[in-house]
C-alpha atoms as a PDB file:
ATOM      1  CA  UNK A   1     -43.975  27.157  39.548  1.00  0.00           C
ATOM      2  CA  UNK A   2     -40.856  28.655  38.047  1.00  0.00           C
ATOM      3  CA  UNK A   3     -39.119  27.453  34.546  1.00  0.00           C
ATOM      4  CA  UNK A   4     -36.747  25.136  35.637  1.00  0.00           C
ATOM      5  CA  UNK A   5     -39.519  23.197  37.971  1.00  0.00           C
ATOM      6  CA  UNK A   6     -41.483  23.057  34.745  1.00  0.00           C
ATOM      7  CA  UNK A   7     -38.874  21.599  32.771  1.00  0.00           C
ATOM      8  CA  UNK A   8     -37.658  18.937  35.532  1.00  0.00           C
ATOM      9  CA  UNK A   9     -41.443  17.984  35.484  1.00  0.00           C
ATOM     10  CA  UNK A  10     -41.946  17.604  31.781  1.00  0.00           C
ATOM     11  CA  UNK A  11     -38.655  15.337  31.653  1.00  0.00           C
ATOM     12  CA  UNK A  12     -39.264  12.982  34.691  1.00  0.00           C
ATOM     13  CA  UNK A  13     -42.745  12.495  33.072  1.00  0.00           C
ATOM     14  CA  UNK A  14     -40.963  12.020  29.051  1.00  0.00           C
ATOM     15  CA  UNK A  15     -38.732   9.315  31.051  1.00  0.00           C
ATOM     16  CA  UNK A  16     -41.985   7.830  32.986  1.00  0.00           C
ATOM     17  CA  UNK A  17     -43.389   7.388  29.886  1.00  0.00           C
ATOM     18  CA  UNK A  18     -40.514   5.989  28.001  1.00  0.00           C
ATOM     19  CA  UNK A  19     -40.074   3.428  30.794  1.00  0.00           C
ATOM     20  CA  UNK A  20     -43.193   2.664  30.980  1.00  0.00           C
ATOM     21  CA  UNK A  21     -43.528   1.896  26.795  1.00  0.00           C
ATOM     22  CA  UNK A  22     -40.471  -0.044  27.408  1.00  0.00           C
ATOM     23  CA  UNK A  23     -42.101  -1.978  30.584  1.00  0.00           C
ATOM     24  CA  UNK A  24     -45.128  -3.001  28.488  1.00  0.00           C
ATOM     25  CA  UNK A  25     -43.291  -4.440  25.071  1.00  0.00           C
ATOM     26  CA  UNK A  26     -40.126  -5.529  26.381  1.00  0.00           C
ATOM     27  CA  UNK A  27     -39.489  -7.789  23.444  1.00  0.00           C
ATOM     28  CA  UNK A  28     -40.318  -5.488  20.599  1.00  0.00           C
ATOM     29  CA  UNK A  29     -37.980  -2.658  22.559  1.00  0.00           C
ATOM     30  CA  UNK A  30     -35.141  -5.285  22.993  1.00  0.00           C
ATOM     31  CA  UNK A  31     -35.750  -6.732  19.069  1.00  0.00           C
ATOM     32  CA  UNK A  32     -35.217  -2.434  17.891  1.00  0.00           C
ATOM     33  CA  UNK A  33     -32.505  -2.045  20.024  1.00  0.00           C
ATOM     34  CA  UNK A  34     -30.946  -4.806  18.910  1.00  0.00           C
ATOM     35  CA  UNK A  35     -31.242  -4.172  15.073  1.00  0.00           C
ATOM     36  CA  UNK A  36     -30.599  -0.944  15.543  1.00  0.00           C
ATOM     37  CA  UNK A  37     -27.179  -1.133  17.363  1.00  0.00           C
ATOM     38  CA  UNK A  38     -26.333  -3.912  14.514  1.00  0.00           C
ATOM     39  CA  UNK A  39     -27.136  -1.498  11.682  1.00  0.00           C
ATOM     40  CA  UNK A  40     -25.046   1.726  13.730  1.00  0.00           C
ATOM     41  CA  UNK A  41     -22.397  -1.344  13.925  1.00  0.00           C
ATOM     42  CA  UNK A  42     -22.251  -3.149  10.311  1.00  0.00           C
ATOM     43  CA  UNK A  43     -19.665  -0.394   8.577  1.00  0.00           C
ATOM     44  CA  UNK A  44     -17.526  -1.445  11.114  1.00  0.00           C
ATOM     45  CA  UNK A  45     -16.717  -4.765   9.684  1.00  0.00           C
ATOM     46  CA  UNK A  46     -14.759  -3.254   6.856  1.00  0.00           C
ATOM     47  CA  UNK A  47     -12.557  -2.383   9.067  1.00  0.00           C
ATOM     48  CA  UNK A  48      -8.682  -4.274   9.003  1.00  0.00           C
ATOM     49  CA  UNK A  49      -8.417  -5.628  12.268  1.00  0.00           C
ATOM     50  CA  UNK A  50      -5.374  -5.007  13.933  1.00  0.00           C
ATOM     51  CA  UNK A  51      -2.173  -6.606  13.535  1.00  0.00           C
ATOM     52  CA  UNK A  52      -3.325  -8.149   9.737  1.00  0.00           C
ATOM     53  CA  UNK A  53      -1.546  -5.171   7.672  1.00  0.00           C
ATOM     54  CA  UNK A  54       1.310  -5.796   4.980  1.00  0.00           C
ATOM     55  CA  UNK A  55       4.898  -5.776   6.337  1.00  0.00           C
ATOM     56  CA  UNK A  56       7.506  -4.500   4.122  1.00  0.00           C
ATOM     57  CA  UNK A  57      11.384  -5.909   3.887  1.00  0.00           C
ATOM     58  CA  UNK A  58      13.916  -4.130   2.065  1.00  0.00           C
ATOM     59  CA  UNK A  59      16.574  -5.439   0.304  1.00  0.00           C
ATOM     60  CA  UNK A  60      19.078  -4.468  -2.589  1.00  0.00           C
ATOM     61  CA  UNK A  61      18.570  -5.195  -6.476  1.00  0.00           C
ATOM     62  CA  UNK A  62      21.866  -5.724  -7.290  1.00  0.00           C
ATOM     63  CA  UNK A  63      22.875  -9.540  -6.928  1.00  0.00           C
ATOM     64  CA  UNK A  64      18.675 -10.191  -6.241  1.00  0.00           C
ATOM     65  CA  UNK A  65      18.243 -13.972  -5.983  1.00  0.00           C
ATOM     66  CA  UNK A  66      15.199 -16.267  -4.822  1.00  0.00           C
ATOM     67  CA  UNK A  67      15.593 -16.674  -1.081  1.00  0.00           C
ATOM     68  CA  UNK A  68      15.833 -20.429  -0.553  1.00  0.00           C
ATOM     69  CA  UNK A  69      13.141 -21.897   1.809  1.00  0.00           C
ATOM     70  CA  UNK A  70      15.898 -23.140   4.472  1.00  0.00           C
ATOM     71  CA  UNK A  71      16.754 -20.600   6.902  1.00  0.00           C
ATOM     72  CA  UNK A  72      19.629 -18.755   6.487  1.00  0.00           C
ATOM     73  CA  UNK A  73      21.043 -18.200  10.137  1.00  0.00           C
ATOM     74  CA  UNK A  74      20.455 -14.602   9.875  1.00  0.00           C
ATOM     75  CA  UNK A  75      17.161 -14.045  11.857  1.00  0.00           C
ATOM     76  CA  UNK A  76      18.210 -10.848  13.293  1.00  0.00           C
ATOM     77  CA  UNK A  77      18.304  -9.004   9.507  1.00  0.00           C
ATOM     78  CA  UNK A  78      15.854 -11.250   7.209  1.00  0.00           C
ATOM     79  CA  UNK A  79      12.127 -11.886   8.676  1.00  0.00           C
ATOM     80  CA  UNK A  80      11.122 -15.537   8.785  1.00  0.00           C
ATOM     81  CA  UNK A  81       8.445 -14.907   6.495  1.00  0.00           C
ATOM     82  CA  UNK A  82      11.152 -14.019   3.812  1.00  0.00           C
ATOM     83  CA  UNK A  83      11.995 -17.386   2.483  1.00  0.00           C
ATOM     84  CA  UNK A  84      11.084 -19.426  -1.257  1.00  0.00           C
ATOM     85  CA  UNK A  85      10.016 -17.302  -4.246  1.00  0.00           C
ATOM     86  CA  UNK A  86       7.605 -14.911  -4.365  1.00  0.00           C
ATOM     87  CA  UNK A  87       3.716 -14.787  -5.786  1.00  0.00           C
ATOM     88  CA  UNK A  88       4.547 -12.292  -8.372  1.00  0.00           C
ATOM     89  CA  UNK A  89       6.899  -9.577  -9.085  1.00  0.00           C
ATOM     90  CA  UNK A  90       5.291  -5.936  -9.404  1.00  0.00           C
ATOM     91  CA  UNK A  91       7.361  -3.246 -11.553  1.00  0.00           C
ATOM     92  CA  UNK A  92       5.656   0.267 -11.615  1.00  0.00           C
ATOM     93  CA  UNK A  93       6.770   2.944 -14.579  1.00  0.00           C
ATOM     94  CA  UNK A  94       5.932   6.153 -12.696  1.00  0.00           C
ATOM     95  CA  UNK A  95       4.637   9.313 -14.351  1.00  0.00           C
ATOM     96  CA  UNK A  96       3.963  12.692 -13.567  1.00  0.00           C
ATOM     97  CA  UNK A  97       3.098  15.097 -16.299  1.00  0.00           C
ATOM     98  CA  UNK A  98       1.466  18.164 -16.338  1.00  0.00           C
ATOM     99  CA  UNK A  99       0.215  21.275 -19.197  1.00  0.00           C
ATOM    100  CA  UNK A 100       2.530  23.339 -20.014  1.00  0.00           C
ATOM    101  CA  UNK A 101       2.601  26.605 -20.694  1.00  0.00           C
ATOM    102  CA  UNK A 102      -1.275  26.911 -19.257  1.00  0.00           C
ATOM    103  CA  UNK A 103      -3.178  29.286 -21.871  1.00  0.00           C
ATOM    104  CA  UNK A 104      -6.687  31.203 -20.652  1.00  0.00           C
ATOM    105  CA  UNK A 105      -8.478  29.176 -23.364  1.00  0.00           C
ATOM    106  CA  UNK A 106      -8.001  25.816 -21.808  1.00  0.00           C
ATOM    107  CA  UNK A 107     -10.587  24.465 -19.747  1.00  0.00           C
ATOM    108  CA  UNK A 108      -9.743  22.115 -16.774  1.00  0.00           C
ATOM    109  CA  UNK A 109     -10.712  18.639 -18.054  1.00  0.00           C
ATOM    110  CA  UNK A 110      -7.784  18.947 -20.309  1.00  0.00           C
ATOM    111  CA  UNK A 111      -5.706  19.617 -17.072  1.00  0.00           C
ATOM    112  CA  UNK A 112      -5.411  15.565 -16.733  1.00  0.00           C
ATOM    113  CA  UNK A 113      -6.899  14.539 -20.669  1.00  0.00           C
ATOM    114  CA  UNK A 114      -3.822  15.209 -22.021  1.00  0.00           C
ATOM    115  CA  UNK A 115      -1.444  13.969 -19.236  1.00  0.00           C
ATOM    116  CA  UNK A 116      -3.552  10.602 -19.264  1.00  0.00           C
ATOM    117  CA  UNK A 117      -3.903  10.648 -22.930  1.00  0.00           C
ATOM    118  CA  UNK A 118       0.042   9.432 -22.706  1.00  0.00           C
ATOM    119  CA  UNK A 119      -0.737   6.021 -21.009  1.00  0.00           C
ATOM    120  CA  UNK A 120      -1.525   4.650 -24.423  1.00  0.00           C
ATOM    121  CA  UNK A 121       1.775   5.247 -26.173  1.00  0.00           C
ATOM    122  CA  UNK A 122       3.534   3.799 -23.048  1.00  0.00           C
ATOM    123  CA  UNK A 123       1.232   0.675 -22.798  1.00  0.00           C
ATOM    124  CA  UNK A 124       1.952   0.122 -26.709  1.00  0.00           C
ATOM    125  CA  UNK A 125       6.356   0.635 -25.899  1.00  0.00           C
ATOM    126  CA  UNK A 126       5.820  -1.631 -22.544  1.00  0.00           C
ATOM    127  CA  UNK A 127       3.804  -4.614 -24.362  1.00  0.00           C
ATOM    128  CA  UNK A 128       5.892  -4.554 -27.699  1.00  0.00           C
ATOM    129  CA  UNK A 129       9.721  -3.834 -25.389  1.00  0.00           C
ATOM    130  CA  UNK A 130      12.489  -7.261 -26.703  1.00  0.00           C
ATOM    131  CA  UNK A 131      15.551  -7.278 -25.260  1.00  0.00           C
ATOM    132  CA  UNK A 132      17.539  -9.843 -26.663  1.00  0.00           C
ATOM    133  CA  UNK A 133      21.313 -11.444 -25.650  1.00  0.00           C
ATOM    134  CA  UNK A 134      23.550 -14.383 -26.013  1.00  0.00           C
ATOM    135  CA  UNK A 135      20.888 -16.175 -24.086  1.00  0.00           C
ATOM    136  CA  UNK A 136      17.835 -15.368 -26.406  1.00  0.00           C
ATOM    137  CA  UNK A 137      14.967 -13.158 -27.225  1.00  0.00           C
ATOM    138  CA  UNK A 138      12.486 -12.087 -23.932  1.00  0.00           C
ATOM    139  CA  UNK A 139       9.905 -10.390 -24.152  1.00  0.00           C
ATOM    140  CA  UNK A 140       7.126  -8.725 -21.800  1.00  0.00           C
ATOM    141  CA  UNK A 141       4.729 -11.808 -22.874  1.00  0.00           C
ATOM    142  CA  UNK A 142       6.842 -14.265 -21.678  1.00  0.00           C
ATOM    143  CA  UNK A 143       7.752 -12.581 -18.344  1.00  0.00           C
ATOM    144  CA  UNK A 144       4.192 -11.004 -16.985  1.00  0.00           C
ATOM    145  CA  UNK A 145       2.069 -13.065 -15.118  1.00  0.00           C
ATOM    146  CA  UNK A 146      -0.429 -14.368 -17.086  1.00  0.00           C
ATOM    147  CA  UNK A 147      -4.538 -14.045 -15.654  1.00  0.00           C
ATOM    148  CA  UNK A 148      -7.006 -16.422 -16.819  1.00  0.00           C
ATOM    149  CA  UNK A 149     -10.020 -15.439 -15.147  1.00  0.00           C
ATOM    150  CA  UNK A 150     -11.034 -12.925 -12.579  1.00  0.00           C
ATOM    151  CA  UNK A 151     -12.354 -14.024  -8.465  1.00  0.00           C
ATOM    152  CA  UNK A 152     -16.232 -14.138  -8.706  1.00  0.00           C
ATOM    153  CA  UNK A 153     -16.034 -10.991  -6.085  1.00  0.00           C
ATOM    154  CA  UNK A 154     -14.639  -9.033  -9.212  1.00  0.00           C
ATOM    155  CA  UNK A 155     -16.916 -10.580 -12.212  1.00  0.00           C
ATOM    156  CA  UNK A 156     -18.365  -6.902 -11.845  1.00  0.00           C
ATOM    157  CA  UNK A 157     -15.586  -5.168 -12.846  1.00  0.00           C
ATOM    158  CA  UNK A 158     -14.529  -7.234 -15.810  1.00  0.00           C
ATOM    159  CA  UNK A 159     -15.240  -4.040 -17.889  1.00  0.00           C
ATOM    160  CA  UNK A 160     -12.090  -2.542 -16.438  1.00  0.00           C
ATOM    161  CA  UNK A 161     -10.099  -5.916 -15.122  1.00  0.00           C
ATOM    162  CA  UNK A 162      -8.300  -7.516 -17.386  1.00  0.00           C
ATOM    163  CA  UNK A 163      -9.326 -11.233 -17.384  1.00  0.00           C
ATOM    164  CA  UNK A 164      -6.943 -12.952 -19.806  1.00  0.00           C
ATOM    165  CA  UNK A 165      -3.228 -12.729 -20.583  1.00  0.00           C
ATOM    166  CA  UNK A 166      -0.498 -10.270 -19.479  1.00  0.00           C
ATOM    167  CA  UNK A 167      -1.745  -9.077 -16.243  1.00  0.00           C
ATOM    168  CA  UNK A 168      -1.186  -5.405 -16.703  1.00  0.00           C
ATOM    169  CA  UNK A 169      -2.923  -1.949 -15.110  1.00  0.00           C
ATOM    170  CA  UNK A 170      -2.689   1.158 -15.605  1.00  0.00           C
ATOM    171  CA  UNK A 171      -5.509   4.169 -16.148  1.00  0.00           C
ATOM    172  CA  UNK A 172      -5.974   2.941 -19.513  1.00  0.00           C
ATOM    173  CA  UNK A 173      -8.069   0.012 -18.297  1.00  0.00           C
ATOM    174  CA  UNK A 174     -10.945   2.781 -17.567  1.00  0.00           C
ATOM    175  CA  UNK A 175     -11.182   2.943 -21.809  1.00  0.00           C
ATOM    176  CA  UNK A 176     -10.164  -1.144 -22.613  1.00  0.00           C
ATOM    177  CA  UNK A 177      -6.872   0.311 -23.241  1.00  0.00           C
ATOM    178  CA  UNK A 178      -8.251   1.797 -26.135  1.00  0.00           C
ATOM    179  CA  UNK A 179      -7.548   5.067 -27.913  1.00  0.00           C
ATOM    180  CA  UNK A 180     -10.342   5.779 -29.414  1.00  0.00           C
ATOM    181  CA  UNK A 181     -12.842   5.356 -26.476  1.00  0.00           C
ATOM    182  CA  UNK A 182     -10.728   7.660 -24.188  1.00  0.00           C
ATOM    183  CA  UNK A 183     -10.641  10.652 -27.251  1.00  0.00           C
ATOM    184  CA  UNK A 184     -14.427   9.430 -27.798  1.00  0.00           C
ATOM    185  CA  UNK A 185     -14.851  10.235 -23.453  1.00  0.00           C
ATOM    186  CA  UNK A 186     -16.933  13.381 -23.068  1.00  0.00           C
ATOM    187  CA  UNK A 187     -16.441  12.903 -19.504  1.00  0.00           C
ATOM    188  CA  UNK A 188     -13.215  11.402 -18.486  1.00  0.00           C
ATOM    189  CA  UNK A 189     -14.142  12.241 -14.399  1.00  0.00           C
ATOM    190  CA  UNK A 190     -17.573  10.277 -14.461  1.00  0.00           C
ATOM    191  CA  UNK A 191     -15.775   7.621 -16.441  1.00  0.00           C
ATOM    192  CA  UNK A 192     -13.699   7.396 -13.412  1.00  0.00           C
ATOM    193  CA  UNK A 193     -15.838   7.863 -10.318  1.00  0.00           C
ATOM    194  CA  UNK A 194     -18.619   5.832 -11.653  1.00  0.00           C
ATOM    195  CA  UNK A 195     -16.769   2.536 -10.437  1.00  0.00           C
ATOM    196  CA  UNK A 196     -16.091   4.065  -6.949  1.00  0.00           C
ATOM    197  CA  UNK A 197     -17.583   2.939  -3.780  1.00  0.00           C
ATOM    198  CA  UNK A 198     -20.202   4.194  -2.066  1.00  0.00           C
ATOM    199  CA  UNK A 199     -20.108   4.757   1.626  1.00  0.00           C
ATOM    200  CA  UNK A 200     -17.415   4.134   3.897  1.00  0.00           C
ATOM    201  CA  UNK A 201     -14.187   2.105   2.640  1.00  0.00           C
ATOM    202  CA  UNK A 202     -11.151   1.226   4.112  1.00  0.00           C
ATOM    203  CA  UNK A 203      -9.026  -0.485   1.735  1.00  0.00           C
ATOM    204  CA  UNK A 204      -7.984   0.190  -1.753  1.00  0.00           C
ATOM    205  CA  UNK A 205     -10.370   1.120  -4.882  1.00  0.00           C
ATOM    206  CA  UNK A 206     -10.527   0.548  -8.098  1.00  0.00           C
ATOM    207  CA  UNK A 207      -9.233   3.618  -8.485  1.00  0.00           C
ATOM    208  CA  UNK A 208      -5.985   3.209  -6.212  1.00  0.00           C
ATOM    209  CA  UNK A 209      -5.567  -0.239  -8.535  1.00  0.00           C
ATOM    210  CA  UNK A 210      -5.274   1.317 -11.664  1.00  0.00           C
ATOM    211  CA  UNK A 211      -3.725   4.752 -11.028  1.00  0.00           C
ATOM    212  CA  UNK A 212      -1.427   3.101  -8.772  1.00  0.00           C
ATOM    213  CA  UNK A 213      -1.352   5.661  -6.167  1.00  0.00           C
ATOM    214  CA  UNK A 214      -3.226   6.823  -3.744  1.00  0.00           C
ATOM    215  CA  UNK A 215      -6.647   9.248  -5.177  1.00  0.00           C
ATOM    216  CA  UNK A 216      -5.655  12.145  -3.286  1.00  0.00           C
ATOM    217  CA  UNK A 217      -2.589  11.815  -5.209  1.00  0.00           C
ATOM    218  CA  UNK A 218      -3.751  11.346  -8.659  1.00  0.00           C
ATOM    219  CA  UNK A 219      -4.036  14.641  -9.285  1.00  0.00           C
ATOM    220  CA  UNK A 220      -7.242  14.113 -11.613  1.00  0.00           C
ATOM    221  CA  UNK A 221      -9.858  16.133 -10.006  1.00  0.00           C
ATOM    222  CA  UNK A 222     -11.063  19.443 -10.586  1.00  0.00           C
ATOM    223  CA  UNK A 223      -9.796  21.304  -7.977  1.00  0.00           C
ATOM    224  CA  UNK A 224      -6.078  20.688  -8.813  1.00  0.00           C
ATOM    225  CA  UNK A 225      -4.133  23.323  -8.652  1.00  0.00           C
ATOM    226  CA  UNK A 226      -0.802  22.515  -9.424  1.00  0.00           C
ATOM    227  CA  UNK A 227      -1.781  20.659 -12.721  1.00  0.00           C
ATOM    228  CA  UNK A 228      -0.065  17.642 -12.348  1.00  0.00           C
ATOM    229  CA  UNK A 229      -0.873  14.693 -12.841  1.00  0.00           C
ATOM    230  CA  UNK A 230       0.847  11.735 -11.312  1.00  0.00           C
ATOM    231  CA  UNK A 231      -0.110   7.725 -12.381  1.00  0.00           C
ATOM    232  CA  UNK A 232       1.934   4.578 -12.718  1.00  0.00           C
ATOM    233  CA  UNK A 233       2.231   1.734 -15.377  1.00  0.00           C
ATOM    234  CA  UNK A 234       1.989  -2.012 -13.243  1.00  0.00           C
ATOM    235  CA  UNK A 235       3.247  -4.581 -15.072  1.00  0.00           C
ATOM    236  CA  UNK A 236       2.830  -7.869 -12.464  1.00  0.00           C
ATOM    237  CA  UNK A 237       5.657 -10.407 -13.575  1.00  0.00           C
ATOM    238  CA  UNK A 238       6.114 -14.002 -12.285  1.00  0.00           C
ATOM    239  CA  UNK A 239       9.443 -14.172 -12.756  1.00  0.00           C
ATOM    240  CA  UNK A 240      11.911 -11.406 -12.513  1.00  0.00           C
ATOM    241  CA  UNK A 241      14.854 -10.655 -15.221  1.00  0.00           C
ATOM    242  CA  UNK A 242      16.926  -7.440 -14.207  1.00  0.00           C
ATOM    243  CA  UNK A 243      18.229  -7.252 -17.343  1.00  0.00           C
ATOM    244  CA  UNK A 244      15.300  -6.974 -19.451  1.00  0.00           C
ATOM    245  CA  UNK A 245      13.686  -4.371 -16.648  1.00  0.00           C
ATOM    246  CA  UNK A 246      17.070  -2.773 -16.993  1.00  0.00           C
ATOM    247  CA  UNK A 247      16.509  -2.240 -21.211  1.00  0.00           C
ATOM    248  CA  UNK A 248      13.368  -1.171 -20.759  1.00  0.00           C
ATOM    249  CA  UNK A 249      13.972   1.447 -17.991  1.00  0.00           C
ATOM    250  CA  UNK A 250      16.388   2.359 -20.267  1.00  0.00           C
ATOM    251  CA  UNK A 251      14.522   2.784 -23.432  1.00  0.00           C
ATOM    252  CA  UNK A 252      11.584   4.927 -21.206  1.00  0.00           C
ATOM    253  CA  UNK A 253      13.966   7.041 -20.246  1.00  0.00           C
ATOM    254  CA  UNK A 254      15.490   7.732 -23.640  1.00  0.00           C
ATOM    255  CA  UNK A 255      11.742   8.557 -24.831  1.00  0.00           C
ATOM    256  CA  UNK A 256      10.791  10.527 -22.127  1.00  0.00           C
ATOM    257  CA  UNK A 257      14.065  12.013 -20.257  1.00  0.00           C
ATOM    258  CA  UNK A 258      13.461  14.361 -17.459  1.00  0.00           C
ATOM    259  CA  UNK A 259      16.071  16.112 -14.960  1.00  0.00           C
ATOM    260  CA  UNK A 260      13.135  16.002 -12.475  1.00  0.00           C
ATOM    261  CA  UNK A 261      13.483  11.753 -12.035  1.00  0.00           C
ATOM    262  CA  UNK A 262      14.152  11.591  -8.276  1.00  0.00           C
ATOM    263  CA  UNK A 263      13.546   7.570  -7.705  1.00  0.00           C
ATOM    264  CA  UNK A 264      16.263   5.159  -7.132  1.00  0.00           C
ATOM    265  CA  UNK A 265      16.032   1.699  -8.517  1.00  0.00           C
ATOM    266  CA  UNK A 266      18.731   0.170  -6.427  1.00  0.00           C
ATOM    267  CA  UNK A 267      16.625  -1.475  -4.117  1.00  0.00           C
ATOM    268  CA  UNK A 268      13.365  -3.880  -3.981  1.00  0.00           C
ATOM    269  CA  UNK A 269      10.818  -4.112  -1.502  1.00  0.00           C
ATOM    270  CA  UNK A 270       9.441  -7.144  -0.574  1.00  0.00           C
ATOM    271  CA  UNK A 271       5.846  -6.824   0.735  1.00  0.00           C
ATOM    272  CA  UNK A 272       3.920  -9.793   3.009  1.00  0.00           C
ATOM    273  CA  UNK A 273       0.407 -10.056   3.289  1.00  0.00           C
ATOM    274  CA  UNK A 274      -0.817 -12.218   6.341  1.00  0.00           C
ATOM    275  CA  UNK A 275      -3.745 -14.492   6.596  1.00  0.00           C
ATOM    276  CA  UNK A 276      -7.362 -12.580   6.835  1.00  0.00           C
ATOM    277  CA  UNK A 277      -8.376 -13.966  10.543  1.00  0.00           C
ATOM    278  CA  UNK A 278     -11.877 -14.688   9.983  1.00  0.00           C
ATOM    279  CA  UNK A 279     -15.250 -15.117  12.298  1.00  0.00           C
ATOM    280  CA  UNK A 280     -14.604 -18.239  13.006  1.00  0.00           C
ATOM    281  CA  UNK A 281     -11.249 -17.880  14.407  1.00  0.00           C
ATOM    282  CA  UNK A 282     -12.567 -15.389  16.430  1.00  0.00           C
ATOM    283  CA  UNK A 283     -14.761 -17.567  18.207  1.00  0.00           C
ATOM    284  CA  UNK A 284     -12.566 -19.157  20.882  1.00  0.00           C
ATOM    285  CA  UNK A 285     -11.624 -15.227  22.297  1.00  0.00           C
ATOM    286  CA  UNK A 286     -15.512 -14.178  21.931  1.00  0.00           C
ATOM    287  CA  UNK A 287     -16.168 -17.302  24.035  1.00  0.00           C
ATOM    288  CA  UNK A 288     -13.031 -16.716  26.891  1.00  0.00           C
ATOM    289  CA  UNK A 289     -14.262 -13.077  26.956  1.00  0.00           C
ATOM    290  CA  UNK A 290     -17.629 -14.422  27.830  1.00  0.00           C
ATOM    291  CA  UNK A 291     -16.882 -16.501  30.623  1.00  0.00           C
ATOM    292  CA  UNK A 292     -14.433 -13.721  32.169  1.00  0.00           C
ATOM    293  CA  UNK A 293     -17.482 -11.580  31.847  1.00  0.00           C
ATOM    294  CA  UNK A 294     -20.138 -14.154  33.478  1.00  0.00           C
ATOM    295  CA  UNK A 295     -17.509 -15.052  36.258  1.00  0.00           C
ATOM    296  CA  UNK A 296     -16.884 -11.564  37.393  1.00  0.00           C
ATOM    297  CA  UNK A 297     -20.685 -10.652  37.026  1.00  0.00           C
ATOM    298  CA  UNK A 298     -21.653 -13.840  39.179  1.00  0.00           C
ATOM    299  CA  UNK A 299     -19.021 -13.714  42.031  1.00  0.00           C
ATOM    300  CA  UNK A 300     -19.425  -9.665  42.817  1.00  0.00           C
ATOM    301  CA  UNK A 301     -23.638 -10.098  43.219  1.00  0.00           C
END
């Protein structure tokens, strides 16, 4: 008998066998099978389904009012979805900052200690920023949307969250917007990654939250090269006042000028979230999918 009869033997009797097993404990087999294709399957519900993304409409800053929740006539340029005030009002403060000139005695935490060592100074201008005019005296406190407790999904992260007043992120929230704690830090990177997710996820972390962009381009990891450091300030507002935004883009960039500032601010992007379709909504397609199934199964035996 030559090899491959050999092998063809030893696998028609590994399948005899298997079928065989599966022929005497049907239900156990089917009960495996069954949990086991539901555990291959349960990352999968993370997943967005299709068609719930944000959509984004652009418009200009200059002459910004609340749509009104009539129609306007203009379909063809203004979604439908565009119309009343908005939820909130989200201004970011941008930063990139790097270490430089890098010296041979530096060591590469304080690649990003220093850079994020910054976020306290700015917090401290942002919060305590009064512009004032014929009209009165505003402030940041009496703009920013103002948080009174967190969603029960997010008592975990109340550490990190703020829970009461001005709603305001940034990476300072990793130290309580503290000073103290963040020079106190022997690790800033295990202060970070300890509130990270484990396994697969498909929407945004903690970490996107408070840096404000993306991880991958944060910049705080040890294997950046280029040594910068990129993070923004959110300040969530639920009302919006160009002119006070205006003074205090002003008075950050007379603090911190740079020739380097590439971002217009002549435009605002509005950004709308649809409903989450959930299970049960699903139900009437799972069913119409079933009977399609069963009545092309039944009328082709």
């Amino acid at each position: 008998m030559t090899l491959r009869e050999q092998l063809r033997e030893k696998i028609s009797a590994a399948f005899y066998r298997h079928g065989l097993l599966c022929a005497s404990y049907p239900v156990p087999i089917i009960l495996f099978t069954s949990a086991s294709i539901l555990t291959c399957c349960y990352p999968l519900l993370r997943l967005p389904l299709p068609g719930t993304g944000p959509v984004e409409f652009t418009t200009g800053v200059r002459d910004y009012s609340v749509p009104s929740h009539e129609p306007q006539g203009d379909f063809g340029e203004r979604p439908d979805w565009y119309r009343g005030p908005p939820v909130a009002y989200i201004q970011q403060v941008l930063v990139k900052a790097a270490v430089s000139p890098w010296e041979s005695s530096l060591v590469p935490v304080d690649m990003f200690r220093s850079p994020l060592g910054q976020v306290f100074s700015l917090l401290e201008e942002i919060r305590n920023h009064v512009y004032s005019d014929s009209s009165g005296v505003r402030s940041l406190e009496a703009l920013c949307l103002q948080v009174t407790d967190l969603f029960p999904g997010l008592r975990r992260m109340q550490s990190v969250l703020p829970e009461h007043g001005c709603l305001l992120v940034s990476p300072g929230n990793y130290w309580q917007n503290q000073r103290e704690l963040f020079d106190s830090d022997p690790d800033l990177l295990k202060t970070i990654q300890k509130h990270e997710p484990k396994g697969l996820h498909t929407s945004a972390t903690l970490r996107d939250l408070l840096f404000g962009v993306p991880g991958k381009y944060t910049g705080v990891s040890h294997y950046n090269r280029k040594r910068v450091v990129t993070y923004t300030i959110t300040v969530v507002l639920s009302s919006y006042d160009a002119r006070f935004l205006g003074s205090l883009r002003s008075r950050l960039k007379q603090l911190h000028p740079s020739a380097n500032c590439s971002l217009r601010d002549d435009h605002m992007v509005h950004v709308h979230f649809k409903e989450e379709i959930g299970i049960a909504e699903l139900i009437p397609l799972v069913t119409t999918y079933i009977i399609l199934f069963a009545y092309i199964y039944f009328s082709t035996r």
